[in-house]
Protein backbone atom coordinates (compact mmCIF):
# COMPACT_ATOMS: atom_id res chain seq x y z
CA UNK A 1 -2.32 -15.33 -30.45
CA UNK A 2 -1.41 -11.70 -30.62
CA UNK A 3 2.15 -12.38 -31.51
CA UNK A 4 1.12 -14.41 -34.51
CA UNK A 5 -1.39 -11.45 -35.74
CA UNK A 6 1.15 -9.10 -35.32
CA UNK A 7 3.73 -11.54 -36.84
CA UNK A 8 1.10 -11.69 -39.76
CA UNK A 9 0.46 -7.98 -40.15
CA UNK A 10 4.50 -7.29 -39.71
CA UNK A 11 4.69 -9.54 -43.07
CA UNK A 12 1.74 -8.41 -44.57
CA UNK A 13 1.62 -6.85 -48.41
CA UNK A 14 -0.37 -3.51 -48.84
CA UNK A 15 -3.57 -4.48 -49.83
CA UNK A 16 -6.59 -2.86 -51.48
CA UNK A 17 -10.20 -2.51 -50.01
CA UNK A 18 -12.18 -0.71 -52.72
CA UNK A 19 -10.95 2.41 -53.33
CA UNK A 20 -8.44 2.67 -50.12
CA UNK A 21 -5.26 1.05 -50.27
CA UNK A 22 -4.03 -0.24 -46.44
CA UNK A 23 -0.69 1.77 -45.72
CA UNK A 24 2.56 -0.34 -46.98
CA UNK A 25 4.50 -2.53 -45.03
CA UNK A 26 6.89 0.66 -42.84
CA UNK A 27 3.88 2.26 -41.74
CA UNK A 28 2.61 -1.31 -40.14
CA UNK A 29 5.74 -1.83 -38.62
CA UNK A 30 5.66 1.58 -36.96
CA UNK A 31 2.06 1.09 -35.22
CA UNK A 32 2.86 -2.78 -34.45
CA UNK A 33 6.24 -1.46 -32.72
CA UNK A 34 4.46 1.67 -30.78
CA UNK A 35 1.58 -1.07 -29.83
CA UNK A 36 3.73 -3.47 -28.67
CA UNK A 37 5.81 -0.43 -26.62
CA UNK A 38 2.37 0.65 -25.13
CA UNK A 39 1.46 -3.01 -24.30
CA UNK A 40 4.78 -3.14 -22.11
CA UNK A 41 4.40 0.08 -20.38
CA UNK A 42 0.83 -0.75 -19.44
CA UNK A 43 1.74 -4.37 -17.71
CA UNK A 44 4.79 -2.97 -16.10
CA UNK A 45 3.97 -2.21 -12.34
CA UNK A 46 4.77 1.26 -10.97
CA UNK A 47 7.53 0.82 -8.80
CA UNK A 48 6.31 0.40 -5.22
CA UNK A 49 7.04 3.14 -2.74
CA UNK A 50 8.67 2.70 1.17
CA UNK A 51 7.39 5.00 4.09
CA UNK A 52 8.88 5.19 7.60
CA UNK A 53 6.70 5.37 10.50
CA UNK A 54 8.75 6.44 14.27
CA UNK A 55 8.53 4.85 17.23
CA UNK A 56 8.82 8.33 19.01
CA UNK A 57 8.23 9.11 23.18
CA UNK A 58 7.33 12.97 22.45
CA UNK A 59 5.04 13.45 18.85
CA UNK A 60 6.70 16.09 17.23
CA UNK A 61 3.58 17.74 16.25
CA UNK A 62 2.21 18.11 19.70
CA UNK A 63 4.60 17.78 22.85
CA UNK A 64 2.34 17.29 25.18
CA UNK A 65 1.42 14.21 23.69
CA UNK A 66 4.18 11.10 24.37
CA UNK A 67 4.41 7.42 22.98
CA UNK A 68 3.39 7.96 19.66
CA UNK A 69 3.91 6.90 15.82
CA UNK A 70 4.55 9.29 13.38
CA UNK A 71 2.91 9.72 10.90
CA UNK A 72 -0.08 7.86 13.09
CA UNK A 73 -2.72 7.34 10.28
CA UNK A 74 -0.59 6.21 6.92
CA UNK A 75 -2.15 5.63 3.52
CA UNK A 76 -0.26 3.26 1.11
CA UNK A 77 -0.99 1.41 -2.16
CA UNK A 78 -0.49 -2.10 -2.75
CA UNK A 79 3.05 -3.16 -2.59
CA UNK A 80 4.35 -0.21 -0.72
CA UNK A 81 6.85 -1.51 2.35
CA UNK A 82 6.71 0.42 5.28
CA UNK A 83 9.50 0.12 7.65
CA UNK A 84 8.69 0.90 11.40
CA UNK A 85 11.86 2.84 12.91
CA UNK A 86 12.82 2.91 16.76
CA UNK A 87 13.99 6.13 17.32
CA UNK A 88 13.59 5.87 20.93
CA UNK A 89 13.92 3.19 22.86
CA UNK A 90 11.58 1.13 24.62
CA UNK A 91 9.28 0.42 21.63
CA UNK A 92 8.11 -1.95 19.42
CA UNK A 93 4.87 -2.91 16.92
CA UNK A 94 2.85 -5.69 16.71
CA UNK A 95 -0.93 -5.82 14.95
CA UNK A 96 -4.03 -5.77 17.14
CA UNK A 97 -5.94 -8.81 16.97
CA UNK A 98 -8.93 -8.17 14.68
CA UNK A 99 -7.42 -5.41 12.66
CA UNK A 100 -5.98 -7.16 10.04
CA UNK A 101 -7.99 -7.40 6.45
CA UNK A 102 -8.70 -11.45 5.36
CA UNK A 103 -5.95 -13.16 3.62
CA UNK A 104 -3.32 -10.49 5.08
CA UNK A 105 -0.59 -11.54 8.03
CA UNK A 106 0.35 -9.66 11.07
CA UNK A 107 3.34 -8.84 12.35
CA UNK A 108 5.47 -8.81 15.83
CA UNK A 109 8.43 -7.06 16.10
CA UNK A 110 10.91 -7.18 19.64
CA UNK A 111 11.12 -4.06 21.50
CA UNK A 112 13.90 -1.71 19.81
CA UNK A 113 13.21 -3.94 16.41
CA UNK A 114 13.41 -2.07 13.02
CA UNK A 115 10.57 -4.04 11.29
CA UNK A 116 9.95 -3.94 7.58
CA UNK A 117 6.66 -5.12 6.40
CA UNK A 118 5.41 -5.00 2.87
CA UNK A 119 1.98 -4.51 2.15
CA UNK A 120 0.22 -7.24 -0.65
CA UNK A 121 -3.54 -7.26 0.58
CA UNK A 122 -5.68 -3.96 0.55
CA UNK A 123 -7.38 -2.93 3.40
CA UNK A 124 -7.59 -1.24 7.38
CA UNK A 125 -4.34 -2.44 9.32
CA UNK A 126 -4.10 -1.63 13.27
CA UNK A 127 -1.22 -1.77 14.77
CA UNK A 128 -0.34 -1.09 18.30
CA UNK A 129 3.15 -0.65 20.74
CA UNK A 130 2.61 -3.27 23.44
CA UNK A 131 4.01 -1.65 25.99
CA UNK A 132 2.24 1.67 25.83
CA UNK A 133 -0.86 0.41 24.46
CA UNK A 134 -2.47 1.47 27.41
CA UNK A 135 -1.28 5.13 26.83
CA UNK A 136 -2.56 4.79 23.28
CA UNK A 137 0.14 4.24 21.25
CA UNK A 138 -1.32 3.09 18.14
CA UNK A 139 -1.62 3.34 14.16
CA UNK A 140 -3.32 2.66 11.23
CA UNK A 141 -2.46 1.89 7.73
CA UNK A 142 -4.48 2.31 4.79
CA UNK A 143 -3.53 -0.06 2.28
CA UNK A 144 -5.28 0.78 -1.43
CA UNK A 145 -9.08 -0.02 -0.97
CA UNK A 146 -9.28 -0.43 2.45
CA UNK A 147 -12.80 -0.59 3.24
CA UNK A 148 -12.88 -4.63 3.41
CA UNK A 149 -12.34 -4.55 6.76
CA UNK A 150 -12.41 -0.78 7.61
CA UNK A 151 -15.88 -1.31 9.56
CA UNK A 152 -15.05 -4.37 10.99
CA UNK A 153 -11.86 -2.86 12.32
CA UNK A 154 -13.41 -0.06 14.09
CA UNK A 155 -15.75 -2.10 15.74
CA UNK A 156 -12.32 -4.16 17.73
CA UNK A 157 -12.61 -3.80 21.74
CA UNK A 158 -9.95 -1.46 22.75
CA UNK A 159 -8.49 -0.74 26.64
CA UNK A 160 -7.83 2.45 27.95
CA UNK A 161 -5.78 5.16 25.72
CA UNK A 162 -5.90 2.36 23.18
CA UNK A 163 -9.80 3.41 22.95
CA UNK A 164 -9.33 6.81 22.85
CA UNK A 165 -6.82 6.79 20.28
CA UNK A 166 -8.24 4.82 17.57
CA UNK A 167 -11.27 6.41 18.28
CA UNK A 168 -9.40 9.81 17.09
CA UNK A 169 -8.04 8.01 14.03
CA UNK A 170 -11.07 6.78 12.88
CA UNK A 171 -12.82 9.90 13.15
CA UNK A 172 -9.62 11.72 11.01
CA UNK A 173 -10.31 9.34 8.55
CA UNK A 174 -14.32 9.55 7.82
């Protein structure tokens, strides 16, 4: 439909209404062109960004502090990839159970796994190292609008340095 107005207008004559003549046919064909241009750029997506989060066994911001991921609390738009890095050994990343927004999938990864996950529903993800979950090694990603499931993600049953740690994450975040 719009290409056949602006096919119409493209051909169109100058025309008079009352005293006002309509510009002639160039001056059209410049605003149809810069339309059509503006049209374009508006449904072309921004290209989506990629983060790194480590897999670290000393945070670099605090070295008292071991098994961590860096940055622990990430926030990301819709589309972003984040790729999960093992820069020590020993650790991997896997989703906790609950903290997942509807219509989104988890993820697994081995131990020492590089995993790359890209991120196409909005909301609260937790994600945990299974190993050192227990010494609360843990995350969370903010994907776009993420209160669907924020509250319902905070209210998960955690274990040990798990709780604490989320806990401290949620609290950074409100």
């Amino acid at each position: 439909m719009f290409l056949r107005l602006c096919a119409k207008f493209w051909h169109a004559r100058p025309a008079s209404i009352g005293r006002r003549a309509l510009p002639d046919r160039p001056v059209w064909r410049a605003f149809l062109a810069g339309f059509a241009v503006a049209l374009l750029l508006a449904a072309t997506p921004l290209a989506a960004e990629e983060h790194v989060i480590q897999m670290l066994n000393i945070d670099p911001n605090d070295p008292e502090r071991q098994h961590v991921f860096d940055p622990p609390i990430l926030r990301i738009a819709v589309g972003d990839t984040v790729t999960f890095k093992a820069i020590d050994r020993g650790h991997n990343t896997a989703t906790k159970r609950g903290m997942v927004p509807d219509g989104a999938e988890g993820w697994n990864g081995a131990i020492d796994e590089e995993v790359t996950i890209t991120f196409t529903v909005p909301g609260t993800y937790g994600y945990v190292c299974l190993p050192h979950l227990e010494m609360g090694m843990v995350g969370l990603i903010l994907v776009g609008d993420y209160t669907s499931n924020f509250e319902a993600a905070k209210r998960v049953r955690q274990i040990g340095g798990a709780r604490r740690a989320f806990r401290t994450l949620f609290a950074a975040i409100e």
